[in-house]
C-alpha atoms as a PDB file:
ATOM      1  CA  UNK A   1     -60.812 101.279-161.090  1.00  0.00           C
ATOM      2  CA  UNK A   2     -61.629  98.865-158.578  1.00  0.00           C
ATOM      3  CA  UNK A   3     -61.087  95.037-158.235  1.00  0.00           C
ATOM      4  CA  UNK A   4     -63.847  94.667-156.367  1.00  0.00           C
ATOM      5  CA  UNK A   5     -66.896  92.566-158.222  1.00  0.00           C
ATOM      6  CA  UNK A   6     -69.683  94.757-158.021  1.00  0.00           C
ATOM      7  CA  UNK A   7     -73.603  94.032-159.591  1.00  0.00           C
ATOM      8  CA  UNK A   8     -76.744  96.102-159.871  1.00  0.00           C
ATOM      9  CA  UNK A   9     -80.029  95.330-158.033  1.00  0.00           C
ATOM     10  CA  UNK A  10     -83.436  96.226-160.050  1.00  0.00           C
ATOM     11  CA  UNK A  11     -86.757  95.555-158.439  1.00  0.00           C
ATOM     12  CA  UNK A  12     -87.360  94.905-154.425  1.00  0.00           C
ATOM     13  CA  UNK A  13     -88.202  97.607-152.068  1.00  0.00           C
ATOM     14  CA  UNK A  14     -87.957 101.112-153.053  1.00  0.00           C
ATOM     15  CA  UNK A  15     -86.161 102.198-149.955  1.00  0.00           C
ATOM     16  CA  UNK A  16     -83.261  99.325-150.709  1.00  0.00           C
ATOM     17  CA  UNK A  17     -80.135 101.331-149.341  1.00  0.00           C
ATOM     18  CA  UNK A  18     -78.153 100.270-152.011  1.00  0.00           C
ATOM     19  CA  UNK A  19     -78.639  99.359-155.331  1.00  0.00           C
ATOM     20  CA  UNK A  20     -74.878  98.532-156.356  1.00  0.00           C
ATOM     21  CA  UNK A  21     -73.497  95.536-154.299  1.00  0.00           C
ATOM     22  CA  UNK A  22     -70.621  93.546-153.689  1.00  0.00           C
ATOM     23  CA  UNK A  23     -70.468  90.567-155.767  1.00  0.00           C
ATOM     24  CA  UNK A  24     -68.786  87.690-154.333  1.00  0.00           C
ATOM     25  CA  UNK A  25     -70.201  84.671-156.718  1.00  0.00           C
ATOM     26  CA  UNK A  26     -70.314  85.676-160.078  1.00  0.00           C
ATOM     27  CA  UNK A  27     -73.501  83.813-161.663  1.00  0.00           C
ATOM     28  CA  UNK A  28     -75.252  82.996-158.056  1.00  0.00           C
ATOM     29  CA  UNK A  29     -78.098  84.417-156.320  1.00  0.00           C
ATOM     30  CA  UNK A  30     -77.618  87.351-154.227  1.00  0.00           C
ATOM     31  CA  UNK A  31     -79.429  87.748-150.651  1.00  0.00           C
ATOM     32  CA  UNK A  32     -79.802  91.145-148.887  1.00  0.00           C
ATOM     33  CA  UNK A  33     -80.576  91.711-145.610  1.00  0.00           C
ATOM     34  CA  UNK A  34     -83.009  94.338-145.151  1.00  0.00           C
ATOM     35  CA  UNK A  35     -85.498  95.103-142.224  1.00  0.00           C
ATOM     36  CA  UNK A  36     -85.707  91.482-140.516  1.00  0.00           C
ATOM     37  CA  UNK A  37     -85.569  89.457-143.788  1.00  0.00           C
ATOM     38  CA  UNK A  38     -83.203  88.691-146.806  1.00  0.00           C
ATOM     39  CA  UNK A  39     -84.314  90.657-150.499  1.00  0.00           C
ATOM     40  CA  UNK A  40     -83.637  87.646-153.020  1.00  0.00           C
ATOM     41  CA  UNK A  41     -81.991  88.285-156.210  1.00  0.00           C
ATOM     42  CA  UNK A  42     -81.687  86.538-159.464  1.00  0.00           C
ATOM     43  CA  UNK A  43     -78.301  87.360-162.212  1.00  0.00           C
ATOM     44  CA  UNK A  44     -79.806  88.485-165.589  1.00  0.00           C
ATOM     45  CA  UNK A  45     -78.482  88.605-169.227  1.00  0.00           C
ATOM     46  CA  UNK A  46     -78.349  92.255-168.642  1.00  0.00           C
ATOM     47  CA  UNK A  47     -75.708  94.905-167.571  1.00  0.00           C
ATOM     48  CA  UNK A  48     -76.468  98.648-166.758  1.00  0.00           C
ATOM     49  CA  UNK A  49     -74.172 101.422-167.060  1.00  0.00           C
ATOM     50  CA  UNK A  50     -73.228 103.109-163.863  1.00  0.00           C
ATOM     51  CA  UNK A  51     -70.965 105.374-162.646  1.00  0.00           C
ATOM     52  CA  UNK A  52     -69.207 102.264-161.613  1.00  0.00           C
ATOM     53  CA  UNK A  53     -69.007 100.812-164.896  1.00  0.00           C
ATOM     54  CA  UNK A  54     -71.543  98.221-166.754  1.00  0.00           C
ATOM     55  CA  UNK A  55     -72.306  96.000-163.474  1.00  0.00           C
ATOM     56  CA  UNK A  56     -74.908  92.601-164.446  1.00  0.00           C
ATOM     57  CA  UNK A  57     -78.205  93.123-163.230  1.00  0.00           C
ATOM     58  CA  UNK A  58     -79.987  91.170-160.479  1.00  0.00           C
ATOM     59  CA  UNK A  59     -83.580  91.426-160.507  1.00  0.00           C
ATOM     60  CA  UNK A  60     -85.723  91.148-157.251  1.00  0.00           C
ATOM     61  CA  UNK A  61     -87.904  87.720-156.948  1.00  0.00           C
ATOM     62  CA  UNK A  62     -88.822  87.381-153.748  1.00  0.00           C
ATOM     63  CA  UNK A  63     -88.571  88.419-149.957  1.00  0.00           C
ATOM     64  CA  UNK A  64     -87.817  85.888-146.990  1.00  0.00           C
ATOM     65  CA  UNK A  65     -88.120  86.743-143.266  1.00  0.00           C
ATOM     66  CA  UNK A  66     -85.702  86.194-140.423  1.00  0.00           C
ATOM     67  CA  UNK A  67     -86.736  83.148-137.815  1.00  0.00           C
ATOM     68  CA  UNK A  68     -88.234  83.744-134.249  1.00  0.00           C
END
């Protein structure tokens, strides 16, 4: 078992490359970057079982681009 904080990403585009993530701020929102933008995610009251464990679930609420 790893030491590593790890969460789960539900929702956002369906060609994400990953859905499990490091976690470095339990509790905070998590931004992705992902074809010339950041994939915004929020920390739910949910965890999902995975063959990493039961990681909390961030769900996908919105999309921002990259400047210029």
């Amino acid at each position: 078992m790893t030491n590593t904080l790890r969460a789960f990403l539900e929702g956002g585009p369906d060609d994400l490359p990953e859905r499990v993530v490091p976690l470095t701020t339990p509790g905070n929102d998590l931004k992705v970057p992902f074809r010339g933008g950041y994939e915004h995610f929020r920390v739910t009251t949910r965890r999902k079982d995975t063959p990493e464990g039961q990681l909390p679930v961030y769900e996908w609420w919105e999309r921002t681009e990259f400047p210029g």
